[in-house]
Protein backbone atom coordinates (compact mmCIF):
# COMPACT_ATOMS: atom_id res chain seq x y z
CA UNK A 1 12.79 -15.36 -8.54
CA UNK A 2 13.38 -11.92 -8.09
CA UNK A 3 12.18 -8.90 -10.28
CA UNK A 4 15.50 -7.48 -11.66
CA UNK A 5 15.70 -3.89 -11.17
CA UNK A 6 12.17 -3.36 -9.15
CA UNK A 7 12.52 -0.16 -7.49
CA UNK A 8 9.98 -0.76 -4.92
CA UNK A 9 9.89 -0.62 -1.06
CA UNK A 10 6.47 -2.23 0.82
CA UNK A 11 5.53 -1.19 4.51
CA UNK A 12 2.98 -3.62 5.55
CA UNK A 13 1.02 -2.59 8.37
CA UNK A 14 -0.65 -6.00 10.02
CA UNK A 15 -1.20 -7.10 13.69
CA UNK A 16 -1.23 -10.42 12.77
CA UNK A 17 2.55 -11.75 12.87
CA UNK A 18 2.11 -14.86 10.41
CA UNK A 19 0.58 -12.67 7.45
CA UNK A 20 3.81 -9.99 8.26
CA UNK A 21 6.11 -12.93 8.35
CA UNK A 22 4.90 -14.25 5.03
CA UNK A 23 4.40 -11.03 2.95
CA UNK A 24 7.87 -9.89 4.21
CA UNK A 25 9.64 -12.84 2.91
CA UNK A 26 7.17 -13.32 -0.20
CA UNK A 27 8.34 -9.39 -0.75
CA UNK A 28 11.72 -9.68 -0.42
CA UNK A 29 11.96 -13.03 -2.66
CA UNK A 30 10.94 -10.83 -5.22
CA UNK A 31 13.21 -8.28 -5.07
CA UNK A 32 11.06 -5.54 -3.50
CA UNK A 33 12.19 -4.15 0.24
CA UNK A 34 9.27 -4.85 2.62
CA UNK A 35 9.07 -3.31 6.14
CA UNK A 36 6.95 -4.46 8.38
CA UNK A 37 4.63 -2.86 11.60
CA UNK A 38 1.82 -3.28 13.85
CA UNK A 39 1.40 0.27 14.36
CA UNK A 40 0.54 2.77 12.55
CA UNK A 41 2.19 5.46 14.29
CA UNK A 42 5.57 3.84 13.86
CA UNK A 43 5.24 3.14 10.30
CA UNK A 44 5.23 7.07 10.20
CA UNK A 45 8.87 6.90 10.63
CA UNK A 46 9.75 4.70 7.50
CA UNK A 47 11.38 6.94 4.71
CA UNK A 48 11.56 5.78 0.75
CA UNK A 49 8.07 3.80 0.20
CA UNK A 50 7.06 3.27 -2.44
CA UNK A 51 3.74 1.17 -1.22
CA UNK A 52 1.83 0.89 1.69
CA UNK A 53 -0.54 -2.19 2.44
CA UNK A 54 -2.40 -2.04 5.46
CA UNK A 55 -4.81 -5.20 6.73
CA UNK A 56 -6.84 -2.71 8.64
CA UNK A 57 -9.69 -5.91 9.57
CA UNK A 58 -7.06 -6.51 12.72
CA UNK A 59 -7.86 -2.88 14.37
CA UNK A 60 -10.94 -1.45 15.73
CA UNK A 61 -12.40 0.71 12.63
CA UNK A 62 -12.38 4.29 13.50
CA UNK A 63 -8.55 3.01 14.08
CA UNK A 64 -7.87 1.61 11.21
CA UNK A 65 -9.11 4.76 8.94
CA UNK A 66 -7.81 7.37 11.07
CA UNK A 67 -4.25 5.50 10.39
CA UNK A 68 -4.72 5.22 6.94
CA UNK A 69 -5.63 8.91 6.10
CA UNK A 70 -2.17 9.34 8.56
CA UNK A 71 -0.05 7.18 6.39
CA UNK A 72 -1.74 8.97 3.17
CA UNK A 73 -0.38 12.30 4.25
CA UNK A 74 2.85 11.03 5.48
CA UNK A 75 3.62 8.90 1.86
CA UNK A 76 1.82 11.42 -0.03
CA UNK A 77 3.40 9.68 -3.22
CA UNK A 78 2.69 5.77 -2.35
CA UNK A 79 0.51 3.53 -3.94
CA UNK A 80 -1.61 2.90 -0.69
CA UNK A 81 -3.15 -0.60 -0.73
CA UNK A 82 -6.29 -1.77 1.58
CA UNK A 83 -6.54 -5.70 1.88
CA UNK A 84 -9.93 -6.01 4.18
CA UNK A 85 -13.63 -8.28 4.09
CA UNK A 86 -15.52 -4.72 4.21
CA UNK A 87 -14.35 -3.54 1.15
CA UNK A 88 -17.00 -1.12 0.89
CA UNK A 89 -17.21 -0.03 4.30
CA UNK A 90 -13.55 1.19 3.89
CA UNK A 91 -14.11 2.66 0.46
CA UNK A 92 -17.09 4.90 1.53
CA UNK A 93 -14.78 5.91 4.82
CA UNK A 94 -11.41 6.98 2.27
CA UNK A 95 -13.98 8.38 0.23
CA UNK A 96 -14.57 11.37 2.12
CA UNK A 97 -10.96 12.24 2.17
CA UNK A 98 -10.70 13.31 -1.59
CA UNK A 99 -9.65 12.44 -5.08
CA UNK A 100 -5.96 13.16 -4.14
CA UNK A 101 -6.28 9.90 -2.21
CA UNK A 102 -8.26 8.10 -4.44
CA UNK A 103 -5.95 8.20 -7.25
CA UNK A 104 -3.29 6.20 -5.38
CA UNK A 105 -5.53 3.77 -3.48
CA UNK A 106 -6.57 0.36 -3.99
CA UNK A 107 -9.20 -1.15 -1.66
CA UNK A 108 -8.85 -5.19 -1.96
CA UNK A 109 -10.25 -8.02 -0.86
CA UNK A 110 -9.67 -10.19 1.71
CA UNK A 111 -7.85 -13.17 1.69
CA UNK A 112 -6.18 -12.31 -1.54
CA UNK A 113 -2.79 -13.89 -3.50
CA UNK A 114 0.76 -12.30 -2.51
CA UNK A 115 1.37 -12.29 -6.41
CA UNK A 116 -2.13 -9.70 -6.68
CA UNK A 117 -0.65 -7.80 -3.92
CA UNK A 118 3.08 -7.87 -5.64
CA UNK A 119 1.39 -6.80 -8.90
CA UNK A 120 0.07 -3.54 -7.13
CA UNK A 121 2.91 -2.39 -5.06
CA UNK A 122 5.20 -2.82 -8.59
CA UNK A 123 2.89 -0.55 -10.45
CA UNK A 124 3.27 3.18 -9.20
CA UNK A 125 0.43 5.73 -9.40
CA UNK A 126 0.69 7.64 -12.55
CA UNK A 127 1.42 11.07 -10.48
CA UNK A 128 4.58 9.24 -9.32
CA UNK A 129 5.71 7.84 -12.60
CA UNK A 130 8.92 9.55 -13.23
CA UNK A 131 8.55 8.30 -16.62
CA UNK A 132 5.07 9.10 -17.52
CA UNK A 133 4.05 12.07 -19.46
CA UNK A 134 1.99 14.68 -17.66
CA UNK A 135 -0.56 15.31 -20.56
CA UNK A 136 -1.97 11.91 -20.92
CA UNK A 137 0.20 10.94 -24.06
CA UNK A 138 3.14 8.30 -23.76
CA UNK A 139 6.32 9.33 -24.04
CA UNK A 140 8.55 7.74 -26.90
C-alpha cells in the first residue's frame, strides 16, 4: 500500500538488473519515485532526489567509492545509503571524506529487507528537514 503523501524520490545505483527491477517496483508500490542506473556517471544527471542507494559490492572498489563521493557532491542534500558485505571497508573509505558526508550516510548491510531500505530513504537527514528546527529543539 502506498505511503500517502511521501515526498521521496530513490536513485538506485546497481549492476545487477533483478535487485533494480525489484527495488524499483518495491519503491514505487510504496509511493516513493525510484530511478534506476548502472552507472554512476549517469545517475549524475537525475534532478529532485531525495535518496541515493548504491550496491557498490557489483563494481571494482576504488570504483565504487570514487562514485559515491561523486553522487555526494552532486545530491549534496540526499540521504545517501550504502547496501554492501564490507561494511567497514566502505565506512573507513567515506570516512576520509568528512562529517558533511557522514551526517547523511548510512552504510548497510548486505542482503538487507526493501522495508529497512524504505524506512531510510523516507527519513531525510536533519539538515534537509524543512520542518526541523535548526537549534536542536522541536518545533511546535
Amino acid at each position: 500500500m502506498p505511503f500517502a503523501g511521501a515526498l521521496a524520490s530513490v536513485l538506485v545505483v546497481s549492476r545487477n538488473t533483478s535487485t533494480s527491477r525489484d527495488l524499483h517496483s518495491y519503491f514505487q508500490q510504496s509511493g516513493v519515485t525510484a530511478l534506476v542506473t548502472d552507472d554512476f556517471e549517469a545517475a549524475c544527471g537525475s534532478t529532485g532526489i531525495t535518496a541515493v542507494v548504491v550496491f557498490p559490492d557489483e563494481f571494482p572498489f576504488h570504483v565504487a567509492v570514487n562514485g559515491v563521493m561523486a553522487l555526494s557532491r552532486h545530491f549534496s542534500s540526499s540521504t545517501l545509503i550504502i547496501v554492501t558485505r564490507e561494511t567497514g571497508r566502505f565506512e573507513r573509505a567515506v570516512a576520509a571524506a568528512g562529517t558533511p558526508i557522514l551526517e547523511r550516510l548510512f552504510v548497510l548491510p548486505r542482503p538487507i529487507w526493501g522495508w529497512a531500505l524504505l524506512d531510510r530513504v523516507l527519513k531525510r537527514p536533519p539538515s534537509s528537514d524543512p520542518g526541523a528546527a535548526t537549534d536542536g529543539t522541536e518545533e511546535k
